[in-house]
C-alpha atoms as a PDB file:
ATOM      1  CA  UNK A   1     -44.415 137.432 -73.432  1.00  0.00           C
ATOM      2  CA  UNK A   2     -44.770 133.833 -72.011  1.00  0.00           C
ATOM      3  CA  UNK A   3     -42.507 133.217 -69.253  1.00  0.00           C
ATOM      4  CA  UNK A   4     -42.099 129.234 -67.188  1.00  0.00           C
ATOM      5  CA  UNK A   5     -41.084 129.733 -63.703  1.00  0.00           C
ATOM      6  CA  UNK A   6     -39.286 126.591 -62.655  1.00  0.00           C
ATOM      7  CA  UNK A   7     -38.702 127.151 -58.572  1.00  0.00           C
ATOM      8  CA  UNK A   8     -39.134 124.921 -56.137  1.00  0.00           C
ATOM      9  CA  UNK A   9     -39.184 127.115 -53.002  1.00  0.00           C
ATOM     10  CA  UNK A  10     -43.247 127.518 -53.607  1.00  0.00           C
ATOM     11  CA  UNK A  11     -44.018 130.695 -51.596  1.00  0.00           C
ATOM     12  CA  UNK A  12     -40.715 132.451 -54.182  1.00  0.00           C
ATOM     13  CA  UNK A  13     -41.889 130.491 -56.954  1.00  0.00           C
ATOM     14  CA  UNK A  14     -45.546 131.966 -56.544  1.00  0.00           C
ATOM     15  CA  UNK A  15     -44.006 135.338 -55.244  1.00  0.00           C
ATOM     16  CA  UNK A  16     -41.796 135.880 -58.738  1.00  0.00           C
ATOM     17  CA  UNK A  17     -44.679 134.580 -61.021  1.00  0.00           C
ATOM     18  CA  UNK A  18     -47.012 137.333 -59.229  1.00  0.00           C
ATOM     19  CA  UNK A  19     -44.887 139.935 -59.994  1.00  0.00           C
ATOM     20  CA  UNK A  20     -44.189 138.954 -63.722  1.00  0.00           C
ATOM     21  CA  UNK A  21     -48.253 139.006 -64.550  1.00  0.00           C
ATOM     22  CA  UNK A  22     -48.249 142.368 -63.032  1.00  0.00           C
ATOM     23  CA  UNK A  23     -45.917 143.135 -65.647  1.00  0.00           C
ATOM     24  CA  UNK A  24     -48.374 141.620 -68.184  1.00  0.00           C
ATOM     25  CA  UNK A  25     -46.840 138.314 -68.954  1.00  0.00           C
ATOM     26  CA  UNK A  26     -48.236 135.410 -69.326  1.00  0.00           C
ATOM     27  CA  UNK A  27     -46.534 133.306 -66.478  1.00  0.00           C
ATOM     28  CA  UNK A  28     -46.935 129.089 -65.836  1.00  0.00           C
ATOM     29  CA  UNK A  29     -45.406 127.975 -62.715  1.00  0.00           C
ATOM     30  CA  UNK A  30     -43.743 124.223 -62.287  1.00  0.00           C
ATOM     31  CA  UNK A  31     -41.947 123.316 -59.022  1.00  0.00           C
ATOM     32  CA  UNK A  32     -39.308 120.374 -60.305  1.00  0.00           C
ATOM     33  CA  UNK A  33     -37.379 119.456 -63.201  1.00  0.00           C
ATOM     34  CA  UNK A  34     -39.208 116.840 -64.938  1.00  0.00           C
ATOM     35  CA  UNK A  35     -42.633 119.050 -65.093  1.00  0.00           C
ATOM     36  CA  UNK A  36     -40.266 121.798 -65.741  1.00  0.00           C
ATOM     37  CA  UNK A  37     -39.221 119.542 -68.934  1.00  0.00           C
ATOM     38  CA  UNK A  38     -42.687 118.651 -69.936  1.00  0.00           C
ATOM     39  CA  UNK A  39     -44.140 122.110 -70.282  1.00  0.00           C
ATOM     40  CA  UNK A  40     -41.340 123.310 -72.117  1.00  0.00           C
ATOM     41  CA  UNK A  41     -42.185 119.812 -74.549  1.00  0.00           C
ATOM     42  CA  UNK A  42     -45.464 121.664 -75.720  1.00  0.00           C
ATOM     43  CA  UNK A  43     -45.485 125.132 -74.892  1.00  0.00           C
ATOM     44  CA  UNK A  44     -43.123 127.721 -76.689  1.00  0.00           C
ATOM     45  CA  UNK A  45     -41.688 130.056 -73.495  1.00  0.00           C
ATOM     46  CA  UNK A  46     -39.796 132.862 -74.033  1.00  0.00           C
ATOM     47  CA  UNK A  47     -38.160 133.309 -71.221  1.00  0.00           C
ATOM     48  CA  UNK A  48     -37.951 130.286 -68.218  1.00  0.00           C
ATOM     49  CA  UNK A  49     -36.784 131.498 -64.804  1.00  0.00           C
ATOM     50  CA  UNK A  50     -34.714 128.071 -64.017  1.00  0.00           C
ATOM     51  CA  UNK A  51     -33.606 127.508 -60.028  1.00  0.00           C
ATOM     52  CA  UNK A  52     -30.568 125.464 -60.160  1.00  0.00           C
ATOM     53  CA  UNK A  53     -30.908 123.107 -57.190  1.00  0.00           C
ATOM     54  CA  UNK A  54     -34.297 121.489 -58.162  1.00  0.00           C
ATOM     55  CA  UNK A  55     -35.807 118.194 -56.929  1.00  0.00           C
ATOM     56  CA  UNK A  56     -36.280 115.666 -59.973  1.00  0.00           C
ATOM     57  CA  UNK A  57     -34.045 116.443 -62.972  1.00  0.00           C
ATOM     58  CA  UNK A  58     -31.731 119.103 -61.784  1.00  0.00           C
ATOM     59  CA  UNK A  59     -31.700 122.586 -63.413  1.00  0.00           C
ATOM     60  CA  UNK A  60     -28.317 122.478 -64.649  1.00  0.00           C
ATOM     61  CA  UNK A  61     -29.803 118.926 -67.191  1.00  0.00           C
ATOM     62  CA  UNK A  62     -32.902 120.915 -67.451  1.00  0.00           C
ATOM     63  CA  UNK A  63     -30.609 123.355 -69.355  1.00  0.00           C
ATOM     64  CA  UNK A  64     -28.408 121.115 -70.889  1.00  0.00           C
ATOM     65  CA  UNK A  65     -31.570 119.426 -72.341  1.00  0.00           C
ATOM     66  CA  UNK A  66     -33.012 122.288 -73.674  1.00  0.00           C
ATOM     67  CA  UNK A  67     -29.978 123.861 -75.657  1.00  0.00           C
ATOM     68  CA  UNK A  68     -29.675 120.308 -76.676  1.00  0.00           C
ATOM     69  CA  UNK A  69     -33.269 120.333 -78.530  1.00  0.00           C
ATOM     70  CA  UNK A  70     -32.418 123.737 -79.458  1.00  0.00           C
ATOM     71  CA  UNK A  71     -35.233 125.633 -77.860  1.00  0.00           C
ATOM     72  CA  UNK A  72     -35.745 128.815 -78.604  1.00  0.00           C
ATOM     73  CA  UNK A  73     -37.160 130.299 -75.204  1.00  0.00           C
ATOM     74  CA  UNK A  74     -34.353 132.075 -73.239  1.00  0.00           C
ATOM     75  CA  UNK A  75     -32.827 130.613 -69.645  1.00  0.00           C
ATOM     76  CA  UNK A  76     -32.527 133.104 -66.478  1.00  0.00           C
ATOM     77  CA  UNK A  77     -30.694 130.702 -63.993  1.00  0.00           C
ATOM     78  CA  UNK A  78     -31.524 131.512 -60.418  1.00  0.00           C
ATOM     79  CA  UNK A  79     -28.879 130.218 -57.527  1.00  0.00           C
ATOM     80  CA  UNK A  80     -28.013 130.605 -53.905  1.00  0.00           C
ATOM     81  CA  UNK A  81     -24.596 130.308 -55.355  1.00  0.00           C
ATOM     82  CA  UNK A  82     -23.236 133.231 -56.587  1.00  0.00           C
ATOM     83  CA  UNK A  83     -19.364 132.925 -57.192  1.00  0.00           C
ATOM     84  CA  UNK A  84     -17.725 133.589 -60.334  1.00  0.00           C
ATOM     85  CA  UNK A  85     -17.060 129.955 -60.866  1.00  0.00           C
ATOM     86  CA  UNK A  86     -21.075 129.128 -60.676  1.00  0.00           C
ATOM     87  CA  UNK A  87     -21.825 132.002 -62.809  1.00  0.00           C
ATOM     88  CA  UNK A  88     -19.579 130.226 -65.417  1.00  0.00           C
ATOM     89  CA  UNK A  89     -20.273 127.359 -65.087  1.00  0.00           C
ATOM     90  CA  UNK A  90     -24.119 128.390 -65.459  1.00  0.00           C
ATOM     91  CA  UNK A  91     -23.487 130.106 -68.221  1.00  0.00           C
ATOM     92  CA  UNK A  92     -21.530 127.450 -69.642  1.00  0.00           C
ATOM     93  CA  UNK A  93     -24.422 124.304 -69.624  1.00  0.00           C
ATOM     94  CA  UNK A  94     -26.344 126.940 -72.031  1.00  0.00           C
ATOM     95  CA  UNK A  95     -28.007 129.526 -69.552  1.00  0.00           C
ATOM     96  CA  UNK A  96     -28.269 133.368 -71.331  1.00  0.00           C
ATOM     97  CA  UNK A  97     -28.023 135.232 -67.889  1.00  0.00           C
ATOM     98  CA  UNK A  98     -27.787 134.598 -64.048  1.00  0.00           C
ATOM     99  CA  UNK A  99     -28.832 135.860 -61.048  1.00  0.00           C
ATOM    100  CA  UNK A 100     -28.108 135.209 -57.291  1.00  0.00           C
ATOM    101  CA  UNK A 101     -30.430 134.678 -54.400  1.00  0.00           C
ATOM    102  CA  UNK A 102     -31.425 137.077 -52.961  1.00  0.00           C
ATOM    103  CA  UNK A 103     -32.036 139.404 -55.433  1.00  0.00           C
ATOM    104  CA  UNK A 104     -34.130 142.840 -56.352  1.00  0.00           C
ATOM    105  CA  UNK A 105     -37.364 141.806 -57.940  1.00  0.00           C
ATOM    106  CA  UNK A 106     -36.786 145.110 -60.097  1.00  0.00           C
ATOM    107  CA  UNK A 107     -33.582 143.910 -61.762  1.00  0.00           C
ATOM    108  CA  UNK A 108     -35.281 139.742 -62.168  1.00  0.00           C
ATOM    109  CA  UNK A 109     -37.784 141.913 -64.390  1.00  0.00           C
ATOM    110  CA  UNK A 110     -35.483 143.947 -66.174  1.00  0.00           C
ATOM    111  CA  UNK A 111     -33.822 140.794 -67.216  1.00  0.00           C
ATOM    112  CA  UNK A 112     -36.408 138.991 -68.167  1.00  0.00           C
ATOM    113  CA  UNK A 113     -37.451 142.019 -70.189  1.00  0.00           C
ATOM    114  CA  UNK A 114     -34.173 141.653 -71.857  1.00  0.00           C
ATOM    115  CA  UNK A 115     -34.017 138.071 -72.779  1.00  0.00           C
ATOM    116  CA  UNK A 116     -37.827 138.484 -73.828  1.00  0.00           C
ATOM    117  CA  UNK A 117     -36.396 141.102 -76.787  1.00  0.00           C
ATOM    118  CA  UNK A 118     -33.443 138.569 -77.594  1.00  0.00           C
ATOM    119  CA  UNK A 119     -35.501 135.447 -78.641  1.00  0.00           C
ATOM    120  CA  UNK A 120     -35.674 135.195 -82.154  1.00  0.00           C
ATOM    121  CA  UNK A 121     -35.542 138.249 -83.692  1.00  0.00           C
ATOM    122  CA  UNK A 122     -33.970 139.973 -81.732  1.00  0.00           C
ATOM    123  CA  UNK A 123     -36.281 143.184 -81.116  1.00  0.00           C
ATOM    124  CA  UNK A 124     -35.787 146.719 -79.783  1.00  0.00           C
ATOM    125  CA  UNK A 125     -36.332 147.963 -76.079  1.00  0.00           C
ATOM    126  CA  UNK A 126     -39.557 150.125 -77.247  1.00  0.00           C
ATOM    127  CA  UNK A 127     -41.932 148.396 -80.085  1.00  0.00           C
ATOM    128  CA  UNK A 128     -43.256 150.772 -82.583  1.00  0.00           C
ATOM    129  CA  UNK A 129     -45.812 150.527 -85.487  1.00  0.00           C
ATOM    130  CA  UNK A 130     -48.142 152.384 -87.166  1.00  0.00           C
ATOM    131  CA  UNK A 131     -48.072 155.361 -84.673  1.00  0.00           C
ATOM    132  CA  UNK A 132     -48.303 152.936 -81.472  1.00  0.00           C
ATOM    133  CA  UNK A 133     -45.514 153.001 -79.839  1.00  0.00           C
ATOM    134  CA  UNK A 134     -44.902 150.188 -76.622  1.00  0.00           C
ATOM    135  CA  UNK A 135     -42.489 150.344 -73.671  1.00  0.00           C
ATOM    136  CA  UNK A 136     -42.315 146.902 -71.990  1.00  0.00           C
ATOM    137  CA  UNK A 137     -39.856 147.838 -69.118  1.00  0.00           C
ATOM    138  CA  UNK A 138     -42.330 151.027 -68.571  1.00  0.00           C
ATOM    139  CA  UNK A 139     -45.696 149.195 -69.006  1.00  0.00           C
ATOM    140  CA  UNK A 140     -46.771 152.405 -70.829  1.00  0.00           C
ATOM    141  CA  UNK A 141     -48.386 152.648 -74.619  1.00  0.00           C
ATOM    142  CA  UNK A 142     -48.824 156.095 -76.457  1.00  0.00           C
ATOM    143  CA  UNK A 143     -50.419 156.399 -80.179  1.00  0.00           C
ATOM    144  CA  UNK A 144     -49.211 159.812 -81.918  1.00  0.00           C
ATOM    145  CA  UNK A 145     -48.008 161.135 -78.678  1.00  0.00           C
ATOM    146  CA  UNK A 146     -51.176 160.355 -76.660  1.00  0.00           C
ATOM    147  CA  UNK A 147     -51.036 157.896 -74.185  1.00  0.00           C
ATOM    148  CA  UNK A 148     -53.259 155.010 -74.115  1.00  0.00           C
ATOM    149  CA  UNK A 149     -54.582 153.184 -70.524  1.00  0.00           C
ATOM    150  CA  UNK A 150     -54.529 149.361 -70.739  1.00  0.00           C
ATOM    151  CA  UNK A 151     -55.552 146.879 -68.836  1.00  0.00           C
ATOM    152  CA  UNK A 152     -52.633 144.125 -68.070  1.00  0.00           C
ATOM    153  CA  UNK A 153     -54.477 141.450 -70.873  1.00  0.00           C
ATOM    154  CA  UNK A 154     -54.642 144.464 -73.327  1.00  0.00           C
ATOM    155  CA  UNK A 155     -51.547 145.454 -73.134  1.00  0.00           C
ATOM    156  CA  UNK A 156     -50.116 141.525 -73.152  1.00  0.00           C
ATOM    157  CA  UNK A 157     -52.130 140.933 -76.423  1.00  0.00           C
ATOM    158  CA  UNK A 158     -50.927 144.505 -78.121  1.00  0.00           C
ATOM    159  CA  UNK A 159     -47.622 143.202 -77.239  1.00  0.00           C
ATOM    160  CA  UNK A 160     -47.729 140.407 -79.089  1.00  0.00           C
ATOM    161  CA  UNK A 161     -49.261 141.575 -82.305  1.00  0.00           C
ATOM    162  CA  UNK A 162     -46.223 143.870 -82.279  1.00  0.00           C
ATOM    163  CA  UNK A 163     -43.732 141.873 -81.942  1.00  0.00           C
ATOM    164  CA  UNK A 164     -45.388 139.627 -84.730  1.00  0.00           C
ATOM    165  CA  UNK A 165     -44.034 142.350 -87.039  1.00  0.00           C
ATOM    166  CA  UNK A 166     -47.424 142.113 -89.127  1.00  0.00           C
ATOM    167  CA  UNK A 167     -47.224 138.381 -89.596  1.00  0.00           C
ATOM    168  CA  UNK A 168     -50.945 136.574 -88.392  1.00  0.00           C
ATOM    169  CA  UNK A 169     -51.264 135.537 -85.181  1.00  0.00           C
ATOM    170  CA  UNK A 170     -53.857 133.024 -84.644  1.00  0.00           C
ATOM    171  CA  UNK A 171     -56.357 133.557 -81.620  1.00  0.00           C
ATOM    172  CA  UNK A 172     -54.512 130.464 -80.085  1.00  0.00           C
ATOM    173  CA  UNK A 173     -51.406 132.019 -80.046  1.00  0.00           C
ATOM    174  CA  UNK A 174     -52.646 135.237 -78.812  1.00  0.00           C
ATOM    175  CA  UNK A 175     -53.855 132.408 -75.919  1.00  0.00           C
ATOM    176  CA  UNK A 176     -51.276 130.763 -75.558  1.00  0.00           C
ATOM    177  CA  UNK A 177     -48.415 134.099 -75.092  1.00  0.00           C
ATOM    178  CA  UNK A 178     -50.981 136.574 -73.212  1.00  0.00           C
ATOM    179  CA  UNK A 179     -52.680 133.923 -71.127  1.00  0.00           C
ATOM    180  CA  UNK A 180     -51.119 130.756 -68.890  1.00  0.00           C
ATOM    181  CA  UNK A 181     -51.671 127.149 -69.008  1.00  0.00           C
ATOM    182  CA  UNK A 182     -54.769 127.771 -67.325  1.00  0.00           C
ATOM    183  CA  UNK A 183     -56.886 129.595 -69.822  1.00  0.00           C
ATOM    184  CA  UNK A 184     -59.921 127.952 -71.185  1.00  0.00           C
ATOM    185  CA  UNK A 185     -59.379 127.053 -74.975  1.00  0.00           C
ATOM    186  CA  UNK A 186     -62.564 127.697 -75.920  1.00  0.00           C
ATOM    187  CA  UNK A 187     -63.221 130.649 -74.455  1.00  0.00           C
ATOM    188  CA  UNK A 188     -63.924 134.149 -76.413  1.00  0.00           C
ATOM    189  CA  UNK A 189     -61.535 136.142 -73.954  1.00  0.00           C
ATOM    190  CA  UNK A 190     -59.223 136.842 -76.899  1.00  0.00           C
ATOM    191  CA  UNK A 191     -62.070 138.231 -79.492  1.00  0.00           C
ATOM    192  CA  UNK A 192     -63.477 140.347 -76.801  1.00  0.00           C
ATOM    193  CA  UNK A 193     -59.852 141.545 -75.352  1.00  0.00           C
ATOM    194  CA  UNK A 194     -58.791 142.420 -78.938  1.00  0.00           C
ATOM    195  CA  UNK A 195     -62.477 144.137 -79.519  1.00  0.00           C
ATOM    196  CA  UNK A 196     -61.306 146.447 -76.480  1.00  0.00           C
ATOM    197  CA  UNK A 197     -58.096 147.140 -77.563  1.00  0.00           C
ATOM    198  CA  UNK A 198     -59.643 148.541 -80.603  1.00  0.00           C
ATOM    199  CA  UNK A 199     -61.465 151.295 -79.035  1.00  0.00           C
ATOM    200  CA  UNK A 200     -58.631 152.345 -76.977  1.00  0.00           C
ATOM    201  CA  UNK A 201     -56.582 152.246 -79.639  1.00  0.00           C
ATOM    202  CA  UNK A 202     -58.886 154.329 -81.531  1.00  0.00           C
ATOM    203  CA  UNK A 203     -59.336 155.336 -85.447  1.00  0.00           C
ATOM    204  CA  UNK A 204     -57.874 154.496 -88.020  1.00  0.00           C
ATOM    205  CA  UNK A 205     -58.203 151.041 -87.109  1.00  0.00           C
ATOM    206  CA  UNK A 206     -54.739 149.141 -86.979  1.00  0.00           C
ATOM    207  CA  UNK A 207     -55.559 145.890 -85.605  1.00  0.00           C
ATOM    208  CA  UNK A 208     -57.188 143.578 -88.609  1.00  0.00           C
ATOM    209  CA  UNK A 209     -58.977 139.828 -88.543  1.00  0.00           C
ATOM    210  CA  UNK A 210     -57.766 137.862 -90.780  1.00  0.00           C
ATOM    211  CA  UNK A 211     -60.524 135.345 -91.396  1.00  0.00           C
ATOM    212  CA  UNK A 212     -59.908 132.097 -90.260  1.00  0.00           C
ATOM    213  CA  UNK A 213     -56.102 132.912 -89.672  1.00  0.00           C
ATOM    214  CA  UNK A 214     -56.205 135.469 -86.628  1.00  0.00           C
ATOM    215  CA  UNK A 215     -55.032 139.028 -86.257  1.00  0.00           C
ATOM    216  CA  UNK A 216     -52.478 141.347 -87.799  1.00  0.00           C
ATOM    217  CA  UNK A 217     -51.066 144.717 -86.786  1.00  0.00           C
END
């Protein structure tokens, strides 16, 4: 899952995007509204963590902006506020969940876990296929009952051929959902993270190149 944390309290900001690649997510971090509004104009997020009261474009046009181009990543709105009247009014400009400062880091990830499984199609809590089954909220992976160690990359990659449903996913997109902004495009990290997965995973093979297209499960 690629998540955009838009915060512009730096040491939280940093703090929540920590937390999120410890869950295995592939996490870019942007501390304003307008370079909030430029990733999100070439990178496909599926969940952004939006603060409300940010410098530049405010969060509350941020989100107006995006349900207005009809983007299909999912909006957590953070706020200090945390009346009834700000929750509905957040909820109202287009956000699909909110949650007050301060909160438990445990229940920011179980959310974004959740709005992760609603973007487009919606998807179940635990991903199964061929055998492998995935728990997200768990970080835990078993294949015919046996569990299976992964590193946090392995597991972020397995993810996403999963959720592809057995539709290709290029080597860029394995990129750009298991890795940030920050990962070098023409590095092999994806060809030899897949080629470990494979041995974990074990026989019969489930994981197949497609040449020239990318990788099925």
């Amino acid at each position: 899952m690629r998540v955009l944390v838009v915060e512009d309290e730096r040491v939280l900001a940093d703090a929540v995007a920590l937390g999120l690649r410890r869950e295995a997510m592939a996490v870019d971090v942007v501390y304003d509204g307008d370079t909030a509004l430029e990733h999100t104009a070439v990178n496909d997020y599926d969940v952004i963590v939006l603060d409300r009261d940010l410098p530049g474009t405010h969060g509350d046009d941020v989100a107006r902006t995006l349900v207005e181009e009809s983007y299909t990543g999912r909006i957590l709105m953070l706020t200090a506020s945390g009346g009834v009247q700000d929750k509905v009014e957040g909820l109202t400009i287009g956000a699909d969940d909110y949650l007050a400062k301060p909160f438990a880091f445990a229940e920011l990830i179980a959310r974004v876990h959740a709005l992760g499984r609603r973007s487009a199609p919606p998807l179940p809590p635990v991903l199964e296929r061929h055998g492998i089954t995935l728990d997200p909220a768990n970080h835990r992976v078993h294949r015919d009952g046996r569990e299976i160690p992964l590193t946090p990359k392995e597991f972020a990659v397995l993810q996403v051929l999963m959720r592809a449903q057995g539709t290709v996913v290029s080597a860029e997109g394995l990129l750009e959902k298991a890795w940030d902004e920050n990962a070098d495009p023409f590095t092999n990290v994806v060809r030899v993270t897949v080629m470990t997965l494979r041995k974990k995973i074990g026989d019969p093979p489930v994981i197949q190149t497609v040449p020239g297209a990318g990788y099925r499960l």
